[in-house]
C-alpha atoms as a PDB file:
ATOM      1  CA  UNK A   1       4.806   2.284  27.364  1.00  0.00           C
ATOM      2  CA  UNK A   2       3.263  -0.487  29.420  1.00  0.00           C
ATOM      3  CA  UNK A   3       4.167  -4.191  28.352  1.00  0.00           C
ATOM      4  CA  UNK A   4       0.888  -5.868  27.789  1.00  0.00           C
ATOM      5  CA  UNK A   5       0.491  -9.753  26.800  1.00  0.00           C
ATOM      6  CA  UNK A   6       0.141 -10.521  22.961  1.00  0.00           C
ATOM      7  CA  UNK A   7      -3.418 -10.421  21.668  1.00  0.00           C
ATOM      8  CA  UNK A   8      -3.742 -12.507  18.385  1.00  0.00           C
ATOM      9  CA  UNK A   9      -6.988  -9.963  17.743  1.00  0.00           C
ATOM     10  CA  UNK A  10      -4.726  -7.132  17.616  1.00  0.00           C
ATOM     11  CA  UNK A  11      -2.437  -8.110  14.971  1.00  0.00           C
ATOM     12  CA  UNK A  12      -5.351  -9.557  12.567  1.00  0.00           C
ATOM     13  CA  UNK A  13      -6.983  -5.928  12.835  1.00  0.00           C
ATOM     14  CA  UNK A  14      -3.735  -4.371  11.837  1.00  0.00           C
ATOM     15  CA  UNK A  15      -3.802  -6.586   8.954  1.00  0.00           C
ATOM     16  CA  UNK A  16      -7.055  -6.337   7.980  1.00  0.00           C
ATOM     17  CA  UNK A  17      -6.587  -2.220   8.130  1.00  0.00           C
ATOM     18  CA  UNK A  18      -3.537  -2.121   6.214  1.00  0.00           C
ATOM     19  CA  UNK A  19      -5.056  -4.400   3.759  1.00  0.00           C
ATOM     20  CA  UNK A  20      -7.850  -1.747   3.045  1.00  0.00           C
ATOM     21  CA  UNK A  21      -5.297   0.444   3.118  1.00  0.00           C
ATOM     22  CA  UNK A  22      -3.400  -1.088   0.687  1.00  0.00           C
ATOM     23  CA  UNK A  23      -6.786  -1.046  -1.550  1.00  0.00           C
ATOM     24  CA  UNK A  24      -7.361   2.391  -1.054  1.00  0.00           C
ATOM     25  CA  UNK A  25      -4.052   2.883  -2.154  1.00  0.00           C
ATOM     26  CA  UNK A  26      -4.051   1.718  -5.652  1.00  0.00           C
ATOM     27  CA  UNK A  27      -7.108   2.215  -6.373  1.00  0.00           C
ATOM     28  CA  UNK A  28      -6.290   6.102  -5.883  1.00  0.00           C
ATOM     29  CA  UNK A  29      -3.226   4.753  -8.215  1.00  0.00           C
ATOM     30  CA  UNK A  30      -5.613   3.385 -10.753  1.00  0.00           C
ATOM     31  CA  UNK A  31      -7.426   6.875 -10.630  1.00  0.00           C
ATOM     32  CA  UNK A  32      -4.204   8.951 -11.063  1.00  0.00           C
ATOM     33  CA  UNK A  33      -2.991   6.786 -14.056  1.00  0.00           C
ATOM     34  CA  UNK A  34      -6.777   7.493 -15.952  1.00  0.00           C
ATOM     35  CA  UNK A  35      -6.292  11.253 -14.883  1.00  0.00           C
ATOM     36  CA  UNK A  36      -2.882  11.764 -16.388  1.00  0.00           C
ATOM     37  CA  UNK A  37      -3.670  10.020 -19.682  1.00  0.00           C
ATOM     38  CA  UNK A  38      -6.998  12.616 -19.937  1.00  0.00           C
ATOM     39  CA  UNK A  39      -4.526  15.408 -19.099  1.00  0.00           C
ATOM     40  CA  UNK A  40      -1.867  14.245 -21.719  1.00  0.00           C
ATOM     41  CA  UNK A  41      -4.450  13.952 -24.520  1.00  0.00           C
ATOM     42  CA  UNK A  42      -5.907  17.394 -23.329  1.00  0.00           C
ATOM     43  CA  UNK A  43      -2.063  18.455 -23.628  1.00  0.00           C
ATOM     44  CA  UNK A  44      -1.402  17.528 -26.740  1.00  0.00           C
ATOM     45  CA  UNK A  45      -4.378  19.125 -28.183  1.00  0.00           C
ATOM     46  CA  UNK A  46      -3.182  22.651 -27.082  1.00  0.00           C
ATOM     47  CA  UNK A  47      -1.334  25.047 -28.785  1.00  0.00           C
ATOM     48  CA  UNK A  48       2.287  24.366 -28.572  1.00  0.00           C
ATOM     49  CA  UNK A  49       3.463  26.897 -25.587  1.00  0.00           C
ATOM     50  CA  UNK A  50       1.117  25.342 -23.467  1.00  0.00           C
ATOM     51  CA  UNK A  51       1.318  22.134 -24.548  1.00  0.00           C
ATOM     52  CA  UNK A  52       4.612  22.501 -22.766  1.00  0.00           C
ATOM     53  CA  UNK A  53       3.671  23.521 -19.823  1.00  0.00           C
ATOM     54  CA  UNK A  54       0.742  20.578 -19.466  1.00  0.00           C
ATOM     55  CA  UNK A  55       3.128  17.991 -20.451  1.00  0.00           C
ATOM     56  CA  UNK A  56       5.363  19.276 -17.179  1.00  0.00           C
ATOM     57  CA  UNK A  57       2.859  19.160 -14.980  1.00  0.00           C
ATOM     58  CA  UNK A  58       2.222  15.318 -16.696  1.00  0.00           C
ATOM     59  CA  UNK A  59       5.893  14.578 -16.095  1.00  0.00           C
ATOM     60  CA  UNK A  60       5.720  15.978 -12.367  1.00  0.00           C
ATOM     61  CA  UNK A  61       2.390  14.304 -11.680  1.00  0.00           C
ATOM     62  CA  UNK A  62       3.280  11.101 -13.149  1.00  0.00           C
ATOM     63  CA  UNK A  63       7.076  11.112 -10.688  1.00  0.00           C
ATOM     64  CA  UNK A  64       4.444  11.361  -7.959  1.00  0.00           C
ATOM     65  CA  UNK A  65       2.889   8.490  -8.939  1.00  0.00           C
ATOM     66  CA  UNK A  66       6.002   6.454  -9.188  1.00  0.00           C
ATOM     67  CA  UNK A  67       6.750   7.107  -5.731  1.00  0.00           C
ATOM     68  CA  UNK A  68       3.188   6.382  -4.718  1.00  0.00           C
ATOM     69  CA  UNK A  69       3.601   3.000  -6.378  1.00  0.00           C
ATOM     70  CA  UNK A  70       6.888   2.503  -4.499  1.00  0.00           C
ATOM     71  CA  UNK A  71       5.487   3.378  -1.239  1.00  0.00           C
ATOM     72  CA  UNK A  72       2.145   0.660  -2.329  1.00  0.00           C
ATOM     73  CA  UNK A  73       4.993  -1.573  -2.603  1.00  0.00           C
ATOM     74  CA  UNK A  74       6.680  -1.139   0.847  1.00  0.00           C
ATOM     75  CA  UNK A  75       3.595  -1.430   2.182  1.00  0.00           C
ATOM     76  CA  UNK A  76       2.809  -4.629   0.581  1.00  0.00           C
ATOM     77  CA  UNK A  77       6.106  -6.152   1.701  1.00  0.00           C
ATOM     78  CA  UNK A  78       4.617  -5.136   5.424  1.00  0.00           C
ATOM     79  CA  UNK A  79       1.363  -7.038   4.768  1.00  0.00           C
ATOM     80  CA  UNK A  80       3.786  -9.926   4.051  1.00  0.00           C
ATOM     81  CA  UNK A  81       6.172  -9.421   6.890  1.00  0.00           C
ATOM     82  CA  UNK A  82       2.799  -9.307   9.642  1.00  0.00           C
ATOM     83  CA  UNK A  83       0.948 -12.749   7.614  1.00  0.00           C
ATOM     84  CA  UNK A  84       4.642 -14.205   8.568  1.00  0.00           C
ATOM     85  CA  UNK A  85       4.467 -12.864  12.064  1.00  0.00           C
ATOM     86  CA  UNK A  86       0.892 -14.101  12.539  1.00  0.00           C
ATOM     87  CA  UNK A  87       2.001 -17.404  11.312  1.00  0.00           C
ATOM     88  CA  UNK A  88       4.946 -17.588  13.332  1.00  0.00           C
ATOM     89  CA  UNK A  89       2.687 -16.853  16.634  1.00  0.00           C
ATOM     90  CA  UNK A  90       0.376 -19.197  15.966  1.00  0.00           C
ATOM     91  CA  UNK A  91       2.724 -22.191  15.303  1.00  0.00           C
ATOM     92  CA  UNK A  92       4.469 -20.896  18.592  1.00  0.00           C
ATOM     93  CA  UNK A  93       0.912 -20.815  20.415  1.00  0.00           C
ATOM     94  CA  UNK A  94       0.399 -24.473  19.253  1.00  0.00           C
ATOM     95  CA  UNK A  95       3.542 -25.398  19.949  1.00  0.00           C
ATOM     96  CA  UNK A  96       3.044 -24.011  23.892  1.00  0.00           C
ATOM     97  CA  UNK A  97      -0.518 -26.130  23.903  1.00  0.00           C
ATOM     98  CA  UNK A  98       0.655 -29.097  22.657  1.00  0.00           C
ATOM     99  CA  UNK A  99       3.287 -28.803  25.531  1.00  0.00           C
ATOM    100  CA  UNK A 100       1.005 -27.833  28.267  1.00  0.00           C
ATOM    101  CA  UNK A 101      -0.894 -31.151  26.958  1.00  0.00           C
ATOM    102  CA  UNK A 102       2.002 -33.366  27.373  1.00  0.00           C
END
């Protein structure tokens, strides 16, 4: 991979993508969590042998969620990491001009 100079523009489009991302993310979340509670209610109005079976497929859907909701979270922390990155460059590009200007 070829070493190019920094581009300021590059890292705000990352963060303006994973921010949509992010979005996208739990909204799905927001759309799984209304899903499962229609699927639990429609569970618990079956007869009890496959009442079972619907609440397991609840259970297993809703683990999937958790780790969804974890992985929301990691990404999150990423958004955070880049704003501090992006704030760090820009004190450091200031920093150079002020320096070129003395």
């Amino acid at each position: 991979m070829v070493h190019r100079a920094q581009d300021s523009r590059l890292l705000a489009q990352v963060l303006k993508v994973d921010k949509e991302y992010s979005s996208a993310l739990n909204g799905l979340l927001l759309s799984s969590q209304a899903s499962l509670a229609a699927l639990n209610a429609y569970a618990s109005s079956c007869p009890p042998n496959h009442a079972q079976a619907m609440l397991s497929v609840v259970s297993a859907l809703s683990g999937a969620d958790e780790a969804l909701r974890a992985y929301l979270l990691a990404v999150d922390a990423w958004r955070t990491d880049l704003k501090r990155v992006r704030r760090s460059e820009e004190e450091i590009g200031t920093i150079l001009r002020d320096r070129e200007i003395l």
